[in-house]
Protein backbone atom coordinates (compact mmCIF):
# COMPACT_ATOMS: atom_id res chain seq x y z
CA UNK A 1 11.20 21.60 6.36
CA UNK A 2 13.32 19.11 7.99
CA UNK A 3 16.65 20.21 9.89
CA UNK A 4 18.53 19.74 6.51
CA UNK A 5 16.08 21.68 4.76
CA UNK A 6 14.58 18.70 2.69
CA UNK A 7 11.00 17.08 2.71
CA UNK A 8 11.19 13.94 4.37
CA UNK A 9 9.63 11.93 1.11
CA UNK A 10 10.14 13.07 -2.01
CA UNK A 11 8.81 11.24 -5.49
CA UNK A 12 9.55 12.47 -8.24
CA UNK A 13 8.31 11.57 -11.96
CA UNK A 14 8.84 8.42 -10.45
CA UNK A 15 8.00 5.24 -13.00
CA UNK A 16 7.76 1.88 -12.00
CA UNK A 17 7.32 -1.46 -13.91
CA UNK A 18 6.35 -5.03 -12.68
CA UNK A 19 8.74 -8.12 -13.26
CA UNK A 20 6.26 -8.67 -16.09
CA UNK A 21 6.75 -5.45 -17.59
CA UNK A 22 3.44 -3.88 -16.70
CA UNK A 23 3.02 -0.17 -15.42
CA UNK A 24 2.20 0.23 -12.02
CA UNK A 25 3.06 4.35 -11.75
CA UNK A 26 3.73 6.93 -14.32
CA UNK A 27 5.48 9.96 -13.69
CA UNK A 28 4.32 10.03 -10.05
CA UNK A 29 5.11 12.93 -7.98
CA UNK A 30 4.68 13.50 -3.99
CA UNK A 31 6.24 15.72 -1.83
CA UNK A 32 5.98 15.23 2.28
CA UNK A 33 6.92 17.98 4.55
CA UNK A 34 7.70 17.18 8.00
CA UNK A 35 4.79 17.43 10.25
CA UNK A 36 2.50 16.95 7.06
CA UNK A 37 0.16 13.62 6.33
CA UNK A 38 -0.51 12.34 3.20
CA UNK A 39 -3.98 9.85 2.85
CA UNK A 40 -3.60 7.99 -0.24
CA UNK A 41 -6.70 5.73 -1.53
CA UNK A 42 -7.07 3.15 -4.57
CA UNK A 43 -8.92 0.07 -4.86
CA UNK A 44 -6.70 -3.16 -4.49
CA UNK A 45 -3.95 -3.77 -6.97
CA UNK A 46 -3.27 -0.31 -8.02
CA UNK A 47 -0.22 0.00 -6.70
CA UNK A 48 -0.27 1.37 -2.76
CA UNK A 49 1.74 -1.44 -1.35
CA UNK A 50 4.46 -1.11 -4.26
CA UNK A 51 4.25 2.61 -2.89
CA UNK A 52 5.48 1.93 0.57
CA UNK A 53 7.88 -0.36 -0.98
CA UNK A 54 9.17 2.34 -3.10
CA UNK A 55 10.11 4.92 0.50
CA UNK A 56 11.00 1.65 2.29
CA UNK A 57 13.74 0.79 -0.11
CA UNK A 58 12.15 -2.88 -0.70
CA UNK A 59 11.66 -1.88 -4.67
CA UNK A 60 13.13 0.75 -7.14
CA UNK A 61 12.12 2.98 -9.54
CA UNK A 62 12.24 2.25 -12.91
CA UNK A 63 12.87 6.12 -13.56
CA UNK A 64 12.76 9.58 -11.54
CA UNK A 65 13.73 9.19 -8.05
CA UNK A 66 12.42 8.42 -4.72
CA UNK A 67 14.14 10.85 -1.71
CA UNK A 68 13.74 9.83 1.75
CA UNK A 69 15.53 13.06 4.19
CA UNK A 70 16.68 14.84 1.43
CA UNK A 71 18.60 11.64 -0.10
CA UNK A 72 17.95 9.71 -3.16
CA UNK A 73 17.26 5.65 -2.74
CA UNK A 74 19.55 3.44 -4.78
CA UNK A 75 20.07 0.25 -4.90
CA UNK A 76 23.46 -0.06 -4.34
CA UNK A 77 23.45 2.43 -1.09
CA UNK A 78 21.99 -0.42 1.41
CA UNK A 79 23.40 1.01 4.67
CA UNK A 80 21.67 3.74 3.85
CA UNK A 81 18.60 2.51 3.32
CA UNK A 82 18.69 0.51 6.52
CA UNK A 83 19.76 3.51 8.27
CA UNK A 84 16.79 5.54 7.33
CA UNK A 85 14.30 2.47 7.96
CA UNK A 86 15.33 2.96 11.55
CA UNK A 87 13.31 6.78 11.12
CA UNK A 88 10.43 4.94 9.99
CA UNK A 89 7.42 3.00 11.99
CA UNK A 90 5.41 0.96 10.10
CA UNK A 91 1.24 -0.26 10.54
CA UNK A 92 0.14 -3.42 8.34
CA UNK A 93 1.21 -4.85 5.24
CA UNK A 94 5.03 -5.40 5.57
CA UNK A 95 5.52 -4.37 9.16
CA UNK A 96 4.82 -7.70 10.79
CA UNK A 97 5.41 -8.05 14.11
CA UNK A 98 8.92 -10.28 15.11
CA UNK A 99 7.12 -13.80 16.08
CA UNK A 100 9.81 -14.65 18.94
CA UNK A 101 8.78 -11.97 20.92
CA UNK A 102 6.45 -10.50 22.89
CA UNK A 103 4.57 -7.63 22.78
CA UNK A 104 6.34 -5.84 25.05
CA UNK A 105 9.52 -6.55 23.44
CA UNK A 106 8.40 -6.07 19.89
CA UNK A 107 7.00 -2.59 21.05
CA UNK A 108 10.61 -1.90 22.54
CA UNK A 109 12.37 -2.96 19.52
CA UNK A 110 12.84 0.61 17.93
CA UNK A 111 13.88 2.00 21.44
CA UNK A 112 15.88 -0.52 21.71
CA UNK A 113 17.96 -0.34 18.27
CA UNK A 114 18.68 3.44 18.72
CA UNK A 115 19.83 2.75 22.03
CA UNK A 116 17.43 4.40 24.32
CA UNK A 117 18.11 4.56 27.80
CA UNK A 118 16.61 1.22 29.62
CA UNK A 119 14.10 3.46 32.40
CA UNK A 120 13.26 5.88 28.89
CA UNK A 121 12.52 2.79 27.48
CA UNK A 122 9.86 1.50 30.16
CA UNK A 123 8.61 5.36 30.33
CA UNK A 124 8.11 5.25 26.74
CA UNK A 125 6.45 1.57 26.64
CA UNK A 126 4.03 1.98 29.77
CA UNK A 127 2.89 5.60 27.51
CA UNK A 128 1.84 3.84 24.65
CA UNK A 129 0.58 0.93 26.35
CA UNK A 130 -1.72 3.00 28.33
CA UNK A 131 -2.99 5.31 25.77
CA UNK A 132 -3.66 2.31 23.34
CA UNK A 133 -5.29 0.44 26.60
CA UNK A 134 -3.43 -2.76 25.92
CA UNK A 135 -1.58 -2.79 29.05
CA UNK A 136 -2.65 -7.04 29.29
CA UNK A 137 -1.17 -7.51 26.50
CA UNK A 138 2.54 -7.20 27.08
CA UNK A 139 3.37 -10.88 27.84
CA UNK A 140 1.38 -12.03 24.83
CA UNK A 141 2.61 -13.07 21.21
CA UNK A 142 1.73 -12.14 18.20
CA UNK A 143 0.80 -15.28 17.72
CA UNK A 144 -1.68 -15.47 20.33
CA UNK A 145 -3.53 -11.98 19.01
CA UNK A 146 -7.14 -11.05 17.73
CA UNK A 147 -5.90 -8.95 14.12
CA UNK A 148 -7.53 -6.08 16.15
CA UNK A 149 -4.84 -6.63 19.21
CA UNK A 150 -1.92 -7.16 16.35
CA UNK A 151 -3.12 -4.20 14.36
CA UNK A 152 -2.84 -2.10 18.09
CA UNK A 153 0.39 -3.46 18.83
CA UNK A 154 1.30 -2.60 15.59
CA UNK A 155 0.41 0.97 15.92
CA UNK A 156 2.27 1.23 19.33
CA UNK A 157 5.54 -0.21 18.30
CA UNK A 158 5.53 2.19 14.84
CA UNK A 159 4.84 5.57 17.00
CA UNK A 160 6.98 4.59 20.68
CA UNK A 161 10.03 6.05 19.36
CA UNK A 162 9.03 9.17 17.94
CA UNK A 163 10.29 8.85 14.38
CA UNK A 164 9.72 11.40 12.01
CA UNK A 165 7.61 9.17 9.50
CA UNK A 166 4.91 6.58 9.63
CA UNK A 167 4.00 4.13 6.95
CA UNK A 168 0.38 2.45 7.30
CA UNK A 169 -1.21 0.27 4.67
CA UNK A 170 -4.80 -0.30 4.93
CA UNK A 171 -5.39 0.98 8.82
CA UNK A 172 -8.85 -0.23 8.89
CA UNK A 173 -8.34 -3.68 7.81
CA UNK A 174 -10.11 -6.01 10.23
CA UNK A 175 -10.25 -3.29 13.15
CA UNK A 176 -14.91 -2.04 13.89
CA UNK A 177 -15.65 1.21 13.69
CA UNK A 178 -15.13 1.81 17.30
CA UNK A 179 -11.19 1.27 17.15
CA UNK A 180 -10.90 2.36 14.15
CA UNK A 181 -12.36 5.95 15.75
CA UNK A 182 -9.79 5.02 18.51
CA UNK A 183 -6.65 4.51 16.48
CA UNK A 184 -7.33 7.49 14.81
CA UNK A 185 -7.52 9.63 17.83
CA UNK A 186 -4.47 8.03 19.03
CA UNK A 187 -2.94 9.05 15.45
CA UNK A 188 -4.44 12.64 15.38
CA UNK A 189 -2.47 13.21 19.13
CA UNK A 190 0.88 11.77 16.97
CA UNK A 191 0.29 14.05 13.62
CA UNK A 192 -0.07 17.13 16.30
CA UNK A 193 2.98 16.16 18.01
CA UNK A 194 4.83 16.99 14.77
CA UNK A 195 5.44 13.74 12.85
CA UNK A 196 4.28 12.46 9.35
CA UNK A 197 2.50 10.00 8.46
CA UNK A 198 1.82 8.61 4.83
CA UNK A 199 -1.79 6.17 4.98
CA UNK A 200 -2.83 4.49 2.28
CA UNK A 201 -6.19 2.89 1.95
CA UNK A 202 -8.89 1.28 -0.17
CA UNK A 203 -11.28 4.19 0.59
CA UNK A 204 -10.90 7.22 2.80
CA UNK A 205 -11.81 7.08 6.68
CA UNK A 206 -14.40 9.62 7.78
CA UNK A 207 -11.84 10.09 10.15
CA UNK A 208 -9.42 13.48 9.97
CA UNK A 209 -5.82 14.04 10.74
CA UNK A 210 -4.44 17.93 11.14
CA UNK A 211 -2.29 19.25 8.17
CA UNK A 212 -2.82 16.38 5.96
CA UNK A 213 -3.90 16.13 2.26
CA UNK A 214 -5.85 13.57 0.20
CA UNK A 215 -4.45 11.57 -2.88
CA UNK A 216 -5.92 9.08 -5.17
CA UNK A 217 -3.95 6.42 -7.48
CA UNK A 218 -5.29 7.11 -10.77
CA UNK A 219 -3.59 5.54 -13.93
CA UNK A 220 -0.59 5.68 -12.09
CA UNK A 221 -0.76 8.85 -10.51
CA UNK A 222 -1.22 10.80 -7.56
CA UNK A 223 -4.57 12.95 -8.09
């Protein structure tokens, strides 16, 4: 358990509608200890991006409630929810990197918002750069990226600052099996170091991560 004695995401009987009115989950339940990874697969459209929405604070539930560190997500409460968004890194989807900057600076952003030290910072950046081998990479922009050079910058900006929880939608869009074996050891070395991550994905990866469980979406629940 967390320092406070809560998981760090709970759902529970959590319901949500579309604008339209349609069903996307039905009394959906989850429950994330720290240190524990959750894999969660369904094809596209079945709701796993309205998931991460749902822990990110970007939608609400319709009914039950969504917890992130032992507190519930409402609407209203949006300094909280911007205060726990600084706990979270995010992979793909809805974690785009900032344009404006560069690598290096986008990969320094979450140091840089909690107020790391400036020579922790450059410890932490020359780290990750080095263990995701994208050291040449640091004056680039986003703009100027392969989507398998985004999708590593991506990884190294959501795990620099060691918080507790990682978000990643679809981690082997566009990356070959080669770094997609890569990332995954990378994120295997992160799961061990005692932080959670929550994956979701159109199919599994042959790929393992310690103390983690498998989900699938299924009429709008976790199976």
């Amino acid at each position: 358990m967390s320092e406070s004695g809560h998981a760090i995401v709970e759902l529970h009987n959590v319901e949500l509608k579309s604008s339209r009115g349609e069903t996307i989950f039905r009394d959906l339940n989850l429950s994330l200890e720290p240190g524990a990874s959750a894999l969660i697969a369904g094809p596209s459209g079945i709701g796993k991006t309205s998931l991460l929405d749902l822990i990110i604070g970007r939608q609400f539930a319709t009914a039950g409630s969504v917890e992130l560190f032992g507190k519930v997500l409402q609407r209203r409460k949006r300094r909280y929810i911007r205060s726990i968004r600084r706990r979270i890194g995010g992979v793909g989807g809805r974690f785009e990197l900032v344009p404006s900057l560069t690598i290096g600076d986008n990969i320094l952003l979450p140091l840089v918002i909690s107020g790391e030290r400036p020579f922790l910072q450059k410890e932490r950046l020359q780290k990750t750069l080095t263990e995701l081998s994208i050291q040449p990479l640091v004056g680039e922009y986003p703009t100027q990226l392969t989507r398998v050079q985004y999708t590593l910058a991506q990884v190294a900006r959501a795990t620099v600052a060691n918080q507790p929880l990682i978000l990643i939608d679809e981690p082997a869009a566009g990356l070959d099996q080669a770094t997609l074996a890569r990332v995954f050891e990378y994120l295997f070395k992160v799961a061990v170091s005692g932080r959670s991550m929550l994956i979701v994905c159109s199919e599994f990866p042959a790929h393992e991560l310690p103390n983690s469980r498998r989900y699938r979406i299924i009429d709008g629940a976790l199976q």
